[in-house]
C-alpha atoms as a PDB file:
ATOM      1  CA  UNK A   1      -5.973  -3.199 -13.189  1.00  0.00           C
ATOM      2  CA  UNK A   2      -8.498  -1.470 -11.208  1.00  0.00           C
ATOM      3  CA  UNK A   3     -11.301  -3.385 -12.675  1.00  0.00           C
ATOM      4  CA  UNK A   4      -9.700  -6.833 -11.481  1.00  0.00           C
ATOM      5  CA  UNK A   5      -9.458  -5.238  -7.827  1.00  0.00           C
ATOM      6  CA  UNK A   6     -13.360  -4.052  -8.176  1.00  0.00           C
ATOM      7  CA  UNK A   7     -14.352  -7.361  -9.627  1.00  0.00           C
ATOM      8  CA  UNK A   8     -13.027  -8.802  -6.696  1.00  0.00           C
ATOM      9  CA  UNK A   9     -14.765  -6.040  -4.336  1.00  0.00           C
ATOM     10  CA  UNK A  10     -11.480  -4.625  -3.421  1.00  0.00           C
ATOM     11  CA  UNK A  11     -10.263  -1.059  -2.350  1.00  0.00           C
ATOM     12  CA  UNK A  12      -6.906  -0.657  -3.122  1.00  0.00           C
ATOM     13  CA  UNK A  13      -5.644   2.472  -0.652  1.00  0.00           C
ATOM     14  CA  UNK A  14      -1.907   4.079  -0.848  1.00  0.00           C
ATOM     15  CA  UNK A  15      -0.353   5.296   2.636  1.00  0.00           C
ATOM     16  CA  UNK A  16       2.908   6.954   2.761  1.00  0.00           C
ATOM     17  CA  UNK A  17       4.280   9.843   5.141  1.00  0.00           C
ATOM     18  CA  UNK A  18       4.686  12.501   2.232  1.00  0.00           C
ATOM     19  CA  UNK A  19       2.134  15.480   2.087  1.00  0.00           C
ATOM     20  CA  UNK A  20      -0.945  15.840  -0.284  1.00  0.00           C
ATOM     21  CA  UNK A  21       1.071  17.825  -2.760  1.00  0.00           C
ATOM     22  CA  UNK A  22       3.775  14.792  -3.277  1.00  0.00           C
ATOM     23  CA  UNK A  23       1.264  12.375  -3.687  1.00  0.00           C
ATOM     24  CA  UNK A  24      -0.818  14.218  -6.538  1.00  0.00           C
ATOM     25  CA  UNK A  25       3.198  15.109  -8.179  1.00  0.00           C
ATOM     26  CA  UNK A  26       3.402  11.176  -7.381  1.00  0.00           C
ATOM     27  CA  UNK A  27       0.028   9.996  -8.804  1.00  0.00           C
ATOM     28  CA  UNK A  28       0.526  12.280 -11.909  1.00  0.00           C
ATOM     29  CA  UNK A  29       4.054  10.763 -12.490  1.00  0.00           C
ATOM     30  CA  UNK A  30       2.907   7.293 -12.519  1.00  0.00           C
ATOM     31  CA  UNK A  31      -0.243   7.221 -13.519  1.00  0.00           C
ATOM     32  CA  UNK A  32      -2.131   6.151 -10.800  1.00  0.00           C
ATOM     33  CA  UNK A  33      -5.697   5.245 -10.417  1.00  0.00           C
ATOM     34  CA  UNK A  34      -5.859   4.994  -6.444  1.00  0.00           C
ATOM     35  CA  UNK A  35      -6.304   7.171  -3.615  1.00  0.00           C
ATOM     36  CA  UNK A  36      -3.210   7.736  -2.012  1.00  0.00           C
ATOM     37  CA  UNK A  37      -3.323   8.634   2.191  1.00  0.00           C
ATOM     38  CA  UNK A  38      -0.983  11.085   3.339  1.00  0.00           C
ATOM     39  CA  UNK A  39       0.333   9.776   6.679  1.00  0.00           C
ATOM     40  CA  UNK A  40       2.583  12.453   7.779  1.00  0.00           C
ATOM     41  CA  UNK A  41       2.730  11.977  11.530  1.00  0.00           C
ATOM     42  CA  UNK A  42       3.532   8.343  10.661  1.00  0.00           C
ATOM     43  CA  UNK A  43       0.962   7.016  12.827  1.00  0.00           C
ATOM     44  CA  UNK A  44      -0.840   4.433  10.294  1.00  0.00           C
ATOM     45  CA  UNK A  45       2.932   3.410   9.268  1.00  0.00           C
ATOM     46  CA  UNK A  46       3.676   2.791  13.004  1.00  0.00           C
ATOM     47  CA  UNK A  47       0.439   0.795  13.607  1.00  0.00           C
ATOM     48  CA  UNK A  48       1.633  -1.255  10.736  1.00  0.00           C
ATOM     49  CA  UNK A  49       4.662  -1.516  11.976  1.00  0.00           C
ATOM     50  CA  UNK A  50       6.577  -0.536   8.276  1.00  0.00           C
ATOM     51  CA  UNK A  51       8.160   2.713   9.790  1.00  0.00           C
ATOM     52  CA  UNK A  52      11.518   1.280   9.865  1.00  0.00           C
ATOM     53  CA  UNK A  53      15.351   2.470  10.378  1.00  0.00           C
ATOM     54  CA  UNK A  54      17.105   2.465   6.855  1.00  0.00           C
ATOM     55  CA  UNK A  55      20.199   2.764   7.930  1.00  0.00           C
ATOM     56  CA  UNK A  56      22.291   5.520   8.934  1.00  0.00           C
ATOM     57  CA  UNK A  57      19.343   6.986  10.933  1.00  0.00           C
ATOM     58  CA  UNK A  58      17.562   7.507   8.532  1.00  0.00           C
ATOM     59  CA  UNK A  59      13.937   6.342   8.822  1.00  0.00           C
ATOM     60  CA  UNK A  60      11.565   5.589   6.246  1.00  0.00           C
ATOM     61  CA  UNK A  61       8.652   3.137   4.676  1.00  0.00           C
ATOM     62  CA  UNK A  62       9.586  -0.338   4.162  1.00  0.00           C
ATOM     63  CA  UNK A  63       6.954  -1.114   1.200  1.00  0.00           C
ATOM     64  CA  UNK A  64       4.454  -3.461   2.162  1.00  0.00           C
ATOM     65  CA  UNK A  65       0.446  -4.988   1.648  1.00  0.00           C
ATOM     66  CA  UNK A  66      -2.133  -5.748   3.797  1.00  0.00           C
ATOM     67  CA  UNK A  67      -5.166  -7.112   3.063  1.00  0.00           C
ATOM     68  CA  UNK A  68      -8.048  -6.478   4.744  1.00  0.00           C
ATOM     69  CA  UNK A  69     -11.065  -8.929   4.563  1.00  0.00           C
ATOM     70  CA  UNK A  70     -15.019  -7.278   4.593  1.00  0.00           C
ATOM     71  CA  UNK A  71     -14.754  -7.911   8.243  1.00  0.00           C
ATOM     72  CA  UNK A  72     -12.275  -5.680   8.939  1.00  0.00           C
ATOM     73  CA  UNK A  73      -9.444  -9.141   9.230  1.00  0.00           C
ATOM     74  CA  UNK A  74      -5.868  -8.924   8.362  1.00  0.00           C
ATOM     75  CA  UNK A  75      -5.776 -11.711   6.123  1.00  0.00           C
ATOM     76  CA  UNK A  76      -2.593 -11.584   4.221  1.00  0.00           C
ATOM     77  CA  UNK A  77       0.852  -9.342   4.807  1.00  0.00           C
ATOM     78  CA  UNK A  78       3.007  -8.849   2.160  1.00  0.00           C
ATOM     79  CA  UNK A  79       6.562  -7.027   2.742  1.00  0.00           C
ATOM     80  CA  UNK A  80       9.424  -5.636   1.272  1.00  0.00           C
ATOM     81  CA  UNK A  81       6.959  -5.515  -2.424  1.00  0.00           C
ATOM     82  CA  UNK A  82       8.283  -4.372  -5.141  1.00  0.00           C
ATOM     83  CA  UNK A  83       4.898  -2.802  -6.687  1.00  0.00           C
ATOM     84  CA  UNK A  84       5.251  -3.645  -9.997  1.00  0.00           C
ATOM     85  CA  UNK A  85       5.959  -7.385  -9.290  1.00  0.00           C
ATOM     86  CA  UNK A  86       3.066  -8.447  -6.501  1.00  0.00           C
ATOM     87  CA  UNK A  87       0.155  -7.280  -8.390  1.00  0.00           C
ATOM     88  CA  UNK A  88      -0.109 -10.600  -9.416  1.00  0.00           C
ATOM     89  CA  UNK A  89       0.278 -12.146  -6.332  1.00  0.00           C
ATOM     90  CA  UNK A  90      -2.014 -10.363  -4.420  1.00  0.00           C
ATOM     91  CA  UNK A  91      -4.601 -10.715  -7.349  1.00  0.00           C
ATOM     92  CA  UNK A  92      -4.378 -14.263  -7.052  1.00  0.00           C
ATOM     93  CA  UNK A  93      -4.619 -14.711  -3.242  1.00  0.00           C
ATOM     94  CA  UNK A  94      -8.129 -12.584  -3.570  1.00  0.00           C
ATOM     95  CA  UNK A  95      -9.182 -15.207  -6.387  1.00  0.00           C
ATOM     96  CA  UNK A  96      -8.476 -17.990  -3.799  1.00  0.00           C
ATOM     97  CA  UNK A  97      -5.123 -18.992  -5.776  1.00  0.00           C
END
């Protein structure tokens, strides 16, 4: 997969609230092959506006993509993904599709 996204000259970036050590248990556990952002003041998740109330106040991430164009462009929002299901999607909309 990451040879479609760098084909396409795209960096493919995780953000989330947890720490540094839950991402690497994270990337380990899945496999990864992307740098993952610890956001743990929930700043970048604010800004995106994806630090949302899930009930029972409890707060958390609601799972979404953005894609940034080359000029620095929100060109495409994606939310509520289920990661293993939008690849696709998002692959396409950089091919044009």
């Amino acid at each position: 997969m990451k040879r479609e996204f760098k084909e396409l000259n795209t960096v493919v970036l995780g953000v989330s609230p947890d720490d540094v050590d839950s991402h690497q248990d994270f990337v380990s556990k899945f496999n990864l092959n992307m740098p993952l952002l610890a956001d743990t003041d929930q700043k970048v998740c604010k800004a995106y506006g994806v630090w949302k109330d899930r009930g029972n106040g409890r707060m958390g991430v609601e799972r979404s993509t953005f894609v940034i164009d080359t000029e620095g462009n929100l060109s495409q929002i994606l939310r509520q993904v289920e990661p293993e299901r939008h690849i696709d999607q998002v692959l396409a909309f950089l091919r044009g599709g």
